[in-house]
PDB file of N, CA and C in Angstrom:
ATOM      1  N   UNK A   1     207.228-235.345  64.121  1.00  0.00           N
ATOM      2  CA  UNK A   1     205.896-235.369  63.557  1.00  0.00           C
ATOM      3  C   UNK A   1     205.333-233.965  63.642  1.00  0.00           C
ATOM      4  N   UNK A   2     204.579-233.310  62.644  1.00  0.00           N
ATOM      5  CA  UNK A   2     204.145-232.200  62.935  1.00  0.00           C
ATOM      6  C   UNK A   2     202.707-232.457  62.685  1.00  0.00           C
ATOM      7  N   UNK A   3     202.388-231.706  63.528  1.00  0.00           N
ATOM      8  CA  UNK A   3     200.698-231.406  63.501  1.00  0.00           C
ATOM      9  C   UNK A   3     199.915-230.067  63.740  1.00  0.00           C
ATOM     10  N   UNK A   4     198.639-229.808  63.394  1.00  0.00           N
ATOM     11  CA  UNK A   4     198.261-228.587  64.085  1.00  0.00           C
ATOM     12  C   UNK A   4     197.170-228.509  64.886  1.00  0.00           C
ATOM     13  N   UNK A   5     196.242-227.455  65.015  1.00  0.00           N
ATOM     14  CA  UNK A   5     195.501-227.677  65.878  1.00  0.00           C
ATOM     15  C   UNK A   5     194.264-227.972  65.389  1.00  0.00           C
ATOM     16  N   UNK A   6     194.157-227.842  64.548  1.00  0.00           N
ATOM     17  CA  UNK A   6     192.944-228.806  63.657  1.00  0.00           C
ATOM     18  C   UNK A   6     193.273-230.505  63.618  1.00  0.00           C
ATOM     19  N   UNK A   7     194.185-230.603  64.207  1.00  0.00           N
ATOM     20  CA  UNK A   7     194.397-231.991  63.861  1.00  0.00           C
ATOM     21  C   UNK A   7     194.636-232.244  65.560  1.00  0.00           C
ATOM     22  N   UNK A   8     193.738-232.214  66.567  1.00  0.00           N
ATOM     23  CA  UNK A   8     194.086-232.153  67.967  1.00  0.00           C
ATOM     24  C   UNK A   8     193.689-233.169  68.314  1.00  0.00           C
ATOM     25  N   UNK A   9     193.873-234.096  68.697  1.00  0.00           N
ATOM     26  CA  UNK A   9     195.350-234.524  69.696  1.00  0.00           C
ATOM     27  C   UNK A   9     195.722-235.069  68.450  1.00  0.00           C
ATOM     28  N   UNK A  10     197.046-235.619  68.408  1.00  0.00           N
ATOM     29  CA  UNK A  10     197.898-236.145  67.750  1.00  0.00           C
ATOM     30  C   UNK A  10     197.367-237.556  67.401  1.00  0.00           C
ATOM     31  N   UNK A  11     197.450-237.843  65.804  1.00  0.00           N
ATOM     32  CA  UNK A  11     196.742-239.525  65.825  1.00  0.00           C
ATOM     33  C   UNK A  11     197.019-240.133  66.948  1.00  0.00           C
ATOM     34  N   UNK A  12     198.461-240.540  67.204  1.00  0.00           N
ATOM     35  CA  UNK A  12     198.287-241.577  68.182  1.00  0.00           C
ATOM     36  C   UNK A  12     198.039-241.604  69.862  1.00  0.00           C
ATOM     37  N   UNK A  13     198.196-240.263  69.982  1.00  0.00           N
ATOM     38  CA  UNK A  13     197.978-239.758  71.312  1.00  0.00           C
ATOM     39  C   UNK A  13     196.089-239.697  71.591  1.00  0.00           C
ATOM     40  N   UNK A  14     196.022-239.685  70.311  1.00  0.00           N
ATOM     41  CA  UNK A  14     194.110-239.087  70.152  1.00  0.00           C
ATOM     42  C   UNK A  14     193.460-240.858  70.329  1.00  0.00           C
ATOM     43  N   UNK A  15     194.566-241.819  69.431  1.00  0.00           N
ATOM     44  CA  UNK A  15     193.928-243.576  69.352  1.00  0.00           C
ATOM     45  C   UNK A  15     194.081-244.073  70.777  1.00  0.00           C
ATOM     46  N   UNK A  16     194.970-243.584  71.761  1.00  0.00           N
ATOM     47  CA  UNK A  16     195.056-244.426  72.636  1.00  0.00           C
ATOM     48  C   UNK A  16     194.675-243.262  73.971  1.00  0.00           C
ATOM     49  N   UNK A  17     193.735-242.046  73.684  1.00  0.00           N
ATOM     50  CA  UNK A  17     192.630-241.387  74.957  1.00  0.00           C
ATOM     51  C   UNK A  17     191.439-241.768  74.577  1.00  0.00           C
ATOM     52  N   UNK A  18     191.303-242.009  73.227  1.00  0.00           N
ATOM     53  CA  UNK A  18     189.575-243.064  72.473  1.00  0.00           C
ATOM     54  C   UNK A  18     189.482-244.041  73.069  1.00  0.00           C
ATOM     55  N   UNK A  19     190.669-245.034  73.116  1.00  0.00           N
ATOM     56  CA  UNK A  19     190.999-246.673  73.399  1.00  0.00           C
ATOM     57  C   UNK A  19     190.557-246.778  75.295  1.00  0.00           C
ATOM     58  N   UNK A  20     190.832-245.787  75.661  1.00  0.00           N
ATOM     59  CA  UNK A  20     191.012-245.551  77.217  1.00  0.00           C
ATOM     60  C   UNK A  20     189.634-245.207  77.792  1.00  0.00           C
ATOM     61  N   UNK A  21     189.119-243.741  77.004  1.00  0.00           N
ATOM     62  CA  UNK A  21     187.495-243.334  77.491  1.00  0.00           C
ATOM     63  C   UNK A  21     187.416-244.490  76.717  1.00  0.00           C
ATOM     64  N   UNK A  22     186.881-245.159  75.999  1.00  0.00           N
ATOM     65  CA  UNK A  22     185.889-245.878  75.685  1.00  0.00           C
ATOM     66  C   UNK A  22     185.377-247.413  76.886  1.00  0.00           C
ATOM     67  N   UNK A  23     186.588-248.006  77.018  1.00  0.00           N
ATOM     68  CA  UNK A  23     186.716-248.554  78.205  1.00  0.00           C
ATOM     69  C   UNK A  23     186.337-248.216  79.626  1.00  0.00           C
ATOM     70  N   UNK A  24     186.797-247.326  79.882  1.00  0.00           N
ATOM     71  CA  UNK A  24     185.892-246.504  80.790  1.00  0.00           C
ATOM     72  C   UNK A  24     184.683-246.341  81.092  1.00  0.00           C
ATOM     73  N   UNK A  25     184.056-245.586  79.679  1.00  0.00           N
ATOM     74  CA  UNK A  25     182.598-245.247  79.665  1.00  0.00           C
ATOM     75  C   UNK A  25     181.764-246.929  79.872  1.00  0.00           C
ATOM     76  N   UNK A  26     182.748-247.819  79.096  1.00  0.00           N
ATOM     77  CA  UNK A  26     181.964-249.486  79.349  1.00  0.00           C
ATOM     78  C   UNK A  26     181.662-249.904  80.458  1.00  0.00           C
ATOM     79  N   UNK A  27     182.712-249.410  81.300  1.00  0.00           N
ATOM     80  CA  UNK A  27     183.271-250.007  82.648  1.00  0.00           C
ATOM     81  C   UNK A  27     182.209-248.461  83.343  1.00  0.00           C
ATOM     82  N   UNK A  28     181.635-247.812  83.169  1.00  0.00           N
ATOM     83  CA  UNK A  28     181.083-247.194  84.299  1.00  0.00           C
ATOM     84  C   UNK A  28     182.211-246.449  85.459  1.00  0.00           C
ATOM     85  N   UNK A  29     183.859-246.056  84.491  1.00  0.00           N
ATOM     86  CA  UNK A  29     184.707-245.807  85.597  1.00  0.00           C
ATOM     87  C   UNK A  29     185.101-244.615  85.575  1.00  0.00           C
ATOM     88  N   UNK A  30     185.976-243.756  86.096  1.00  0.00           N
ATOM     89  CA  UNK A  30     186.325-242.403  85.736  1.00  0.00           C
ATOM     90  C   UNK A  30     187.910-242.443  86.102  1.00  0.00           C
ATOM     91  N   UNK A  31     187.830-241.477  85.427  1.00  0.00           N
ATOM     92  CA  UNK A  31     189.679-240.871  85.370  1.00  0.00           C
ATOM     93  C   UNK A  31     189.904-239.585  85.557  1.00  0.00           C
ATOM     94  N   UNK A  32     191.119-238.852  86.232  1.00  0.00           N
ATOM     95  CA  UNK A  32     191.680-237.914  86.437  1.00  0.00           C
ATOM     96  C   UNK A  32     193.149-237.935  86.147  1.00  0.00           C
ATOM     97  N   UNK A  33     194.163-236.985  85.777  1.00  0.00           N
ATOM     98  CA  UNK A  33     195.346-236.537  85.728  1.00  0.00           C
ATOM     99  C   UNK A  33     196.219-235.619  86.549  1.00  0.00           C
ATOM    100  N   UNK A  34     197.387-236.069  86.716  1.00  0.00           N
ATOM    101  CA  UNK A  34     198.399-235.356  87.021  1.00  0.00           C
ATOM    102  C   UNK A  34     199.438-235.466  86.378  1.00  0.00           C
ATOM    103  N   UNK A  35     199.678-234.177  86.109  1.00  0.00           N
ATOM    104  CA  UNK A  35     200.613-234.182  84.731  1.00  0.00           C
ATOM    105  C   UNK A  35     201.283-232.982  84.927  1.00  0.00           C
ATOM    106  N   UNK A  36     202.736-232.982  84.532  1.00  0.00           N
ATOM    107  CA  UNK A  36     203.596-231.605  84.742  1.00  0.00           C
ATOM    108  C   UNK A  36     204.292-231.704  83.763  1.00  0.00           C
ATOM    109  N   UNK A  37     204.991-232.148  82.908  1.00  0.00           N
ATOM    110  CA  UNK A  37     205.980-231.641  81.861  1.00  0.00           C
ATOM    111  C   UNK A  37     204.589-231.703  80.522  1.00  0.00           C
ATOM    112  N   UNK A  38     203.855-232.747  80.760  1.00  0.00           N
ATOM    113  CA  UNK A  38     202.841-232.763  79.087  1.00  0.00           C
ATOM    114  C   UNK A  38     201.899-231.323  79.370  1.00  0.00           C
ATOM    115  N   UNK A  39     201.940-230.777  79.953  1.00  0.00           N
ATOM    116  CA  UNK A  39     201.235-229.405  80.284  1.00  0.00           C
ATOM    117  C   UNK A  39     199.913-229.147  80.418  1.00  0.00           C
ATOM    118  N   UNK A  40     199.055-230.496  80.137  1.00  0.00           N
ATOM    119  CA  UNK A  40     197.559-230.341  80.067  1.00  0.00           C
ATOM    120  C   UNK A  40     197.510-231.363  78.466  1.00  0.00           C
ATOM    121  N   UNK A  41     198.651-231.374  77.860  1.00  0.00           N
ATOM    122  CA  UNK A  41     198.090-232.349  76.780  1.00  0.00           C
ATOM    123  C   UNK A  41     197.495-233.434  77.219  1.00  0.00           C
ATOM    124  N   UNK A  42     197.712-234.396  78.493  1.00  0.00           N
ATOM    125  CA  UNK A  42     196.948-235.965  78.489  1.00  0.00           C
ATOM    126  C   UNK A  42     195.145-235.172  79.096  1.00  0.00           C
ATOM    127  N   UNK A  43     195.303-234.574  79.558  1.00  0.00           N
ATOM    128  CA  UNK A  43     194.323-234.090  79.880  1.00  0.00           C
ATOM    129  C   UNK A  43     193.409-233.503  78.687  1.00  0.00           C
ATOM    130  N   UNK A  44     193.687-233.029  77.669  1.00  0.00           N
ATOM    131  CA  UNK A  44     192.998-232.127  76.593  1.00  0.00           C
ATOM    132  C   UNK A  44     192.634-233.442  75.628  1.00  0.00           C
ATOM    133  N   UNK A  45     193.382-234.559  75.663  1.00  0.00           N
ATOM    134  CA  UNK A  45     193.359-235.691  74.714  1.00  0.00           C
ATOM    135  C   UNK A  45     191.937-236.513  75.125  1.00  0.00           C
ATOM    136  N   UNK A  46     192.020-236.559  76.487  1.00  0.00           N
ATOM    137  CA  UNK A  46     190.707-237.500  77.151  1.00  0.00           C
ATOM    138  C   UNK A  46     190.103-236.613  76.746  1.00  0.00           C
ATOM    139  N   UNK A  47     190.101-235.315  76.853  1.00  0.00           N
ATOM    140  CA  UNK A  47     188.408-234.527  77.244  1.00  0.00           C
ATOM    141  C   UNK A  47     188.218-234.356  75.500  1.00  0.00           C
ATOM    142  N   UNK A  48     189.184-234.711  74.084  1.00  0.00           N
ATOM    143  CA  UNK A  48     188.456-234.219  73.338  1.00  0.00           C
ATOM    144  C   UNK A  48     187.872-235.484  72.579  1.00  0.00           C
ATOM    145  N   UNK A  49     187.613-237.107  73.494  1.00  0.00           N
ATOM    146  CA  UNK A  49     186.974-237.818  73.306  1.00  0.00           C
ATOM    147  C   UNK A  49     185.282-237.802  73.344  1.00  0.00           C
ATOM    148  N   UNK A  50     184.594-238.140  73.207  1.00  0.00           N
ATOM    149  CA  UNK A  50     182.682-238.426  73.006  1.00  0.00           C
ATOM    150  C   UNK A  50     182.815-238.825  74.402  1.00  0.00           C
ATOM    151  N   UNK A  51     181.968-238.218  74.978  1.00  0.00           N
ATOM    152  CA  UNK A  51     181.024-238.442  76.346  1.00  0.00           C
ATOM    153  C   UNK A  51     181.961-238.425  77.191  1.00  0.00           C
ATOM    154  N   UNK A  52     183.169-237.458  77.171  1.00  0.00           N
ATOM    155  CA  UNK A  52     184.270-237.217  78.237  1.00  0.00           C
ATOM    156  C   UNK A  52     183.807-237.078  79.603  1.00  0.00           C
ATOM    157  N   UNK A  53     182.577-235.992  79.867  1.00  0.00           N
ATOM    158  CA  UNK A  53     182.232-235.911  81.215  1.00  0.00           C
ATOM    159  C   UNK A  53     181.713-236.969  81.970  1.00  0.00           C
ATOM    160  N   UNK A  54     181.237-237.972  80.895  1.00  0.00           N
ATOM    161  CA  UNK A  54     181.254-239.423  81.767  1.00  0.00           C
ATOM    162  C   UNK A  54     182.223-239.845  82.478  1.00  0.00           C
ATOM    163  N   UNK A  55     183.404-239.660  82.198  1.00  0.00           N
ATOM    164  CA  UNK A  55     184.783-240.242  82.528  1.00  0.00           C
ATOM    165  C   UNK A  55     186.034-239.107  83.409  1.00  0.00           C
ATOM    166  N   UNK A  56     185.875-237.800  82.588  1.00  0.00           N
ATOM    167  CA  UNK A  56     186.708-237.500  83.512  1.00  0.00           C
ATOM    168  C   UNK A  56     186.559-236.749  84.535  1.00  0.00           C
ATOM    169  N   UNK A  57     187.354-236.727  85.629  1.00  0.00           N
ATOM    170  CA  UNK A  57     186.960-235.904  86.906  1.00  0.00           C
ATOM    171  C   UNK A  57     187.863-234.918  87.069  1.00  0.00           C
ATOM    172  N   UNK A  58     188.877-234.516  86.409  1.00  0.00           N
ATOM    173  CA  UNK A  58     189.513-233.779  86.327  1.00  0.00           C
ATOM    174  C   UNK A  58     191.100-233.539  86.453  1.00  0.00           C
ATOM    175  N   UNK A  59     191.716-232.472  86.379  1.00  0.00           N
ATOM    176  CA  UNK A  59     193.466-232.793  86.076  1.00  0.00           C
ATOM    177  C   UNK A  59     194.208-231.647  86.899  1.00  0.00           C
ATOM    178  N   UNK A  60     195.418-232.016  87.368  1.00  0.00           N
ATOM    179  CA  UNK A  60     196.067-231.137  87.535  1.00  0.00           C
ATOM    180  C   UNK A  60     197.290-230.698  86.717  1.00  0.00           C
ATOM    181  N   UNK A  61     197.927-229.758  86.269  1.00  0.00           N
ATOM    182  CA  UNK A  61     198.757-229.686  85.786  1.00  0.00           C
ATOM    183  C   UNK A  61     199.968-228.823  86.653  1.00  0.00           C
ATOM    184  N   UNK A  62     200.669-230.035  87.275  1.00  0.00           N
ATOM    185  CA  UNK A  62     201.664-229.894  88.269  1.00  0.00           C
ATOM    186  C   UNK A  62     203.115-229.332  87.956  1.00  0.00           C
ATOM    187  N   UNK A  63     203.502-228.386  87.089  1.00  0.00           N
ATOM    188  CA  UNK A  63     204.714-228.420  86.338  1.00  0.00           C
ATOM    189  C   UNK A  63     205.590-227.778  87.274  1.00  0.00           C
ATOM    190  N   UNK A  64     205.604-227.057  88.137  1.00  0.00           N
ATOM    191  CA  UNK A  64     206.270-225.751  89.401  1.00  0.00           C
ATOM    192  C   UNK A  64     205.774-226.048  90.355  1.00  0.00           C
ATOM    193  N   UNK A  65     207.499-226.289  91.365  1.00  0.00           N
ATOM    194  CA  UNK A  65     207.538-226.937  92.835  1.00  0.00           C
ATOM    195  C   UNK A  65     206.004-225.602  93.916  1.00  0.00           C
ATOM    196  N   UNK A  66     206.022-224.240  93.243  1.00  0.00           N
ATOM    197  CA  UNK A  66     204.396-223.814  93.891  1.00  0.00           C
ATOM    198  C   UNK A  66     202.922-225.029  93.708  1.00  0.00           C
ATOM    199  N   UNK A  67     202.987-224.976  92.595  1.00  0.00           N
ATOM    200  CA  UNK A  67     201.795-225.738  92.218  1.00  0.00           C
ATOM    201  C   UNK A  67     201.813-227.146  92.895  1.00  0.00           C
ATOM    202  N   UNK A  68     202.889-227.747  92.755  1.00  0.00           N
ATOM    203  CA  UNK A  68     202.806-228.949  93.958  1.00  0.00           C
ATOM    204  C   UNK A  68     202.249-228.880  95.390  1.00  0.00           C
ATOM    205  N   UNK A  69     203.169-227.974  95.898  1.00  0.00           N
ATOM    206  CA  UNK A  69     203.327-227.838  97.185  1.00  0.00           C
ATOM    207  C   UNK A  69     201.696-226.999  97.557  1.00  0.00           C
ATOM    208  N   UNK A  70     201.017-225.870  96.560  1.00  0.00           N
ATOM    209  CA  UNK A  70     199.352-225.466  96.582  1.00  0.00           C
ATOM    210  C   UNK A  70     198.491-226.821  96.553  1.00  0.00           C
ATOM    211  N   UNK A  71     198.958-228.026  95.545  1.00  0.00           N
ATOM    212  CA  UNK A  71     197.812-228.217  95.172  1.00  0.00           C
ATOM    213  C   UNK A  71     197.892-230.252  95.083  1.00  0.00           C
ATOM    214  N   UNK A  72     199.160-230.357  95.455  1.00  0.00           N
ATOM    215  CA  UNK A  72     199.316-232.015  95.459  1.00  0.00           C
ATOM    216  C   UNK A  72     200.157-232.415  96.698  1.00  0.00           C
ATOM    217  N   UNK A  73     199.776-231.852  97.860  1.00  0.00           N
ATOM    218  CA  UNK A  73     199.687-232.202  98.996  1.00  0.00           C
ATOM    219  C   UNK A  73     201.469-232.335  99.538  1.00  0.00           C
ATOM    220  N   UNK A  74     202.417-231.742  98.956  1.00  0.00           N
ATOM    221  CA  UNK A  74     203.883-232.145  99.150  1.00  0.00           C
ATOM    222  C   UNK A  74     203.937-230.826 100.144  1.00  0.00           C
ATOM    223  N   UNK A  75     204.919-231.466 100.922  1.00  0.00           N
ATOM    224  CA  UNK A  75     205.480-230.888 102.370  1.00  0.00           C
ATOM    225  C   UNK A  75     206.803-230.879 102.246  1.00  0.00           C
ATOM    226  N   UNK A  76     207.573-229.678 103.824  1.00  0.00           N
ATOM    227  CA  UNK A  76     208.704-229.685 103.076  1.00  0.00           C
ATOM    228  C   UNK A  76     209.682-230.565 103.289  1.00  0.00           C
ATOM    229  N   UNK A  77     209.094-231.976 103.939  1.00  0.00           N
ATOM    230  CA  UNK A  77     210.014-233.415 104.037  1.00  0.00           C
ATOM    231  C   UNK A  77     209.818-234.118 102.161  1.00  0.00           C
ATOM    232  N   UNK A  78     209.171-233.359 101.618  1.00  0.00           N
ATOM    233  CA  UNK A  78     208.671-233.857 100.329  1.00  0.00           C
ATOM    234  C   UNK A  78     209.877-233.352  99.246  1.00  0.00           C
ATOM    235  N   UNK A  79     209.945-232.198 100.001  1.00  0.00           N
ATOM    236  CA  UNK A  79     211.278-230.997  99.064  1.00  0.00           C
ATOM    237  C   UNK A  79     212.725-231.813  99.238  1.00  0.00           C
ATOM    238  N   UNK A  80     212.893-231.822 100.494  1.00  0.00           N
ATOM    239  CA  UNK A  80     213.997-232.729 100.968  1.00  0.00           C
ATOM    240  C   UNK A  80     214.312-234.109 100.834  1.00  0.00           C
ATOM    241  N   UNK A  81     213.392-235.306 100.585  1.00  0.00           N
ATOM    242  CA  UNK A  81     213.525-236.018  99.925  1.00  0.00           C
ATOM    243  C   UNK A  81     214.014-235.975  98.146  1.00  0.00           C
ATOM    244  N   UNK A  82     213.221-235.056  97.931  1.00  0.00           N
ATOM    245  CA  UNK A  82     213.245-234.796  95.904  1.00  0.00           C
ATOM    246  C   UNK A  82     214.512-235.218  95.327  1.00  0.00           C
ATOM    247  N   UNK A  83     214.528-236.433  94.377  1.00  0.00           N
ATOM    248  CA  UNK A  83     215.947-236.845  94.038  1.00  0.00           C
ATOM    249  C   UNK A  83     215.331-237.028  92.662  1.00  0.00           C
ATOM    250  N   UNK A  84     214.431-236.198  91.588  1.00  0.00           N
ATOM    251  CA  UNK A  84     214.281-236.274  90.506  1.00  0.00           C
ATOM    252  C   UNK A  84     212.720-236.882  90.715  1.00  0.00           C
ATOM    253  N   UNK A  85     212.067-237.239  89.245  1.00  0.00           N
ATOM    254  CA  UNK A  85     211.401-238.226  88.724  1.00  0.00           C
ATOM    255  C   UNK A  85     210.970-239.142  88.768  1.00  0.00           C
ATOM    256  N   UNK A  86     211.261-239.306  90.075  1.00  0.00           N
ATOM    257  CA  UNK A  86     210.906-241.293  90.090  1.00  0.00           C
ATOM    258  C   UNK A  86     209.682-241.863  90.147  1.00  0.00           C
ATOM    259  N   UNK A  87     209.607-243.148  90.417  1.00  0.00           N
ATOM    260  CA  UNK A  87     208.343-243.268  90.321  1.00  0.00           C
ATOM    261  C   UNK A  87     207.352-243.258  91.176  1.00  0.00           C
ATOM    262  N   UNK A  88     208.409-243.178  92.663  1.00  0.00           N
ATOM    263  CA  UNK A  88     207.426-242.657  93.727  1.00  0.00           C
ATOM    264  C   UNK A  88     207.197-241.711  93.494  1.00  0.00           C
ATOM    265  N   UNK A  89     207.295-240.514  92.416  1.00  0.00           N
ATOM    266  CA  UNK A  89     207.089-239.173  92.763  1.00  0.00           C
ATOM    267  C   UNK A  89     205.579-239.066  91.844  1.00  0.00           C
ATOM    268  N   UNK A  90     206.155-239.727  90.905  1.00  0.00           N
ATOM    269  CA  UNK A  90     204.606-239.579  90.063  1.00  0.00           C
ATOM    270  C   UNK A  90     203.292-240.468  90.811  1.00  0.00           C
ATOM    271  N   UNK A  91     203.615-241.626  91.770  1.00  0.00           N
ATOM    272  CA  UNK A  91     202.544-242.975  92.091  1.00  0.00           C
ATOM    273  C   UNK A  91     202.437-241.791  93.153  1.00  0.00           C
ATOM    274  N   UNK A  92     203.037-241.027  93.806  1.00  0.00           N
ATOM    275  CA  UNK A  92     202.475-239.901  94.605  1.00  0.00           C
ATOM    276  C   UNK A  92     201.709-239.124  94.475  1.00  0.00           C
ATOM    277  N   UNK A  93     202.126-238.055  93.101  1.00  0.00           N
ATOM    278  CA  UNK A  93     201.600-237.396  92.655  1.00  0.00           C
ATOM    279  C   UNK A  93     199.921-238.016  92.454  1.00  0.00           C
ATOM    280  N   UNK A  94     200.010-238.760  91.446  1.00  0.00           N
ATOM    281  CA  UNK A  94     198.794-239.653  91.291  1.00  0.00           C
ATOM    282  C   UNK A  94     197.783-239.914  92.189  1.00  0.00           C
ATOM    283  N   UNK A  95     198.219-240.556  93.600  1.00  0.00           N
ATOM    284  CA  UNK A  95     197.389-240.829  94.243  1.00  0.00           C
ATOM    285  C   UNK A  95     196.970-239.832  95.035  1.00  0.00           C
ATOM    286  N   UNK A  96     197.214-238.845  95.390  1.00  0.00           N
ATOM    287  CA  UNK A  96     196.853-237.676  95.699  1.00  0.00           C
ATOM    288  C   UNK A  96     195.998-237.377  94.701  1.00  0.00           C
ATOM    289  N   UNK A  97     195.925-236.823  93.723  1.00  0.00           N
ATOM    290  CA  UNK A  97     195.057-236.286  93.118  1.00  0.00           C
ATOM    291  C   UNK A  97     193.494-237.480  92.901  1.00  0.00           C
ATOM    292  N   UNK A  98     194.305-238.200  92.489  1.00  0.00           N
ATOM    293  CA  UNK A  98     192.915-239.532  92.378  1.00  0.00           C
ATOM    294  C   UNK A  98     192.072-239.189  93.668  1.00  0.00           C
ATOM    295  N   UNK A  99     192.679-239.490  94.557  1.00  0.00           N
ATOM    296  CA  UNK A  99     192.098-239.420  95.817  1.00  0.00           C
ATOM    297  C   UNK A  99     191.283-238.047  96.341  1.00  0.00           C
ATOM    298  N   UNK A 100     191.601-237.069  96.178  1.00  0.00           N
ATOM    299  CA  UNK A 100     190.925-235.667  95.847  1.00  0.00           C
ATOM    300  C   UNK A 100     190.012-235.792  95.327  1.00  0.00           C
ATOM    301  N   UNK A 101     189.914-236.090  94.136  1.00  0.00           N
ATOM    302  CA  UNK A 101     188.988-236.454  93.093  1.00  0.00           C
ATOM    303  C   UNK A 101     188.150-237.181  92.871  1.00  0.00           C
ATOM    304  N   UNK A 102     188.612-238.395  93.959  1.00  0.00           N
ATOM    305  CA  UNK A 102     188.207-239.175  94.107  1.00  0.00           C
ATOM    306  C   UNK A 102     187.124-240.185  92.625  1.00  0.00           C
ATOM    307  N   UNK A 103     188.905-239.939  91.877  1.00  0.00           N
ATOM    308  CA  UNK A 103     188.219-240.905  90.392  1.00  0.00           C
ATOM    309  C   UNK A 103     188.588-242.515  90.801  1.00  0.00           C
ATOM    310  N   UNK A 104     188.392-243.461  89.756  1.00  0.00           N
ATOM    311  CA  UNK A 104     188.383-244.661  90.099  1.00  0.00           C
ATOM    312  C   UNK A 104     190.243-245.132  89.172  1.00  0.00           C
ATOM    313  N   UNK A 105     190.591-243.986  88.729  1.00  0.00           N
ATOM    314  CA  UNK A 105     191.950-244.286  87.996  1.00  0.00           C
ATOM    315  C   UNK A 105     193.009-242.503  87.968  1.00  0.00           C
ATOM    316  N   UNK A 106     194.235-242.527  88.102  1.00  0.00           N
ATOM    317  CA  UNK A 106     194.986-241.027  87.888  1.00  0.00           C
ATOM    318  C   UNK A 106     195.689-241.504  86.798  1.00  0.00           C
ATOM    319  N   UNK A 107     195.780-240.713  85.730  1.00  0.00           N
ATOM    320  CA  UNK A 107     197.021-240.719  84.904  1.00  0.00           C
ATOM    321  C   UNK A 107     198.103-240.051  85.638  1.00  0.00           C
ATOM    322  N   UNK A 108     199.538-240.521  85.838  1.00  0.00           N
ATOM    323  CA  UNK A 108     200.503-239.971  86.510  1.00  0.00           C
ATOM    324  C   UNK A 108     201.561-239.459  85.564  1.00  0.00           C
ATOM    325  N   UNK A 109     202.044-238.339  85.166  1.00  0.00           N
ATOM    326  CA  UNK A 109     203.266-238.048  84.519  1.00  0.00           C
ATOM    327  C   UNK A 109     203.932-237.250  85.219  1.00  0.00           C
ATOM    328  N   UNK A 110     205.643-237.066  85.307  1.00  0.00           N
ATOM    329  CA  UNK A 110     206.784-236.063  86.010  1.00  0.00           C
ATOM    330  C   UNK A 110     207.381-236.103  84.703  1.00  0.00           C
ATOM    331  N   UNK A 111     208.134-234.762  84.910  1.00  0.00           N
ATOM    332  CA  UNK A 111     209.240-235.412  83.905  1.00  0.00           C
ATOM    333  C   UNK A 111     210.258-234.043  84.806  1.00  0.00           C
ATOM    334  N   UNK A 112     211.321-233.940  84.449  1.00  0.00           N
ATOM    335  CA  UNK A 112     212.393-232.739  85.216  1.00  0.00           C
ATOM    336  C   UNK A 112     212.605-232.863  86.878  1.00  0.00           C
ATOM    337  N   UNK A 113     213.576-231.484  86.729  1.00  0.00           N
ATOM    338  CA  UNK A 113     213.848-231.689  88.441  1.00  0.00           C
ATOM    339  C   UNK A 113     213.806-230.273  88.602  1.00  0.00           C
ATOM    340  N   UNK A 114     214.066-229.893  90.104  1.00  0.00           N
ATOM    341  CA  UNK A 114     213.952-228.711  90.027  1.00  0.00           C
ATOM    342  C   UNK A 114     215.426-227.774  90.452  1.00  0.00           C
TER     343      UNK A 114
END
């Protein structure tokens, strides 16, 4: 699919951060991200929804074992465990940052190894 930046976020990436803040903003709830391979895209998608600062609390973009280890609480029993992607790594990632942030939801994405 190609797109540009006049056309930001991507239809369907753009229908389902609308579908999400909007719910949100109903619900009185907030959201934050952690995200490392989408680079800040899930993050740029919420915020270029209507009344974003209602909802979001903010993102990290975790892509480099520095930026983890600065900024999403991993230690070096964290390094030594590391067996890829999984889904403890992202429900980790996640709840760390949620919890920082202390939003009422984290978007969690990994993708790679190091």
């Amino acid at each position: 699919m190609s797109w540009s930046s006049a056309h930001f976020p991507p239809p369907q990436l753009g229908e389902v951060a609308e579908e999400v803040a909007s719910l949100l903003r109903e619900r009185g709830e907030t959201i934050s991200v952690a995200e490392t391979a989408a680079g800040g895209l899930i993050s740029a998608a919420l915020l270029a929804t209507p009344g974003a600062s209602r909802i979001y609390k903010g993102g990290l973009t975790l892509y480099t074992l520095p930026s983890r280890l600065a900024y999403a609480g991993w230690t070096q029993d964290d390094l030594d465990k590391y067996k890829g992607p999984t889904p403890e790594v992202v429900e980790g990632l996640a709840r760390h940052v949620r919890g920082t942030l202390e939003s009422d939801y984290c978007v969690g994405e990994v993708c790679g190894a190091f």
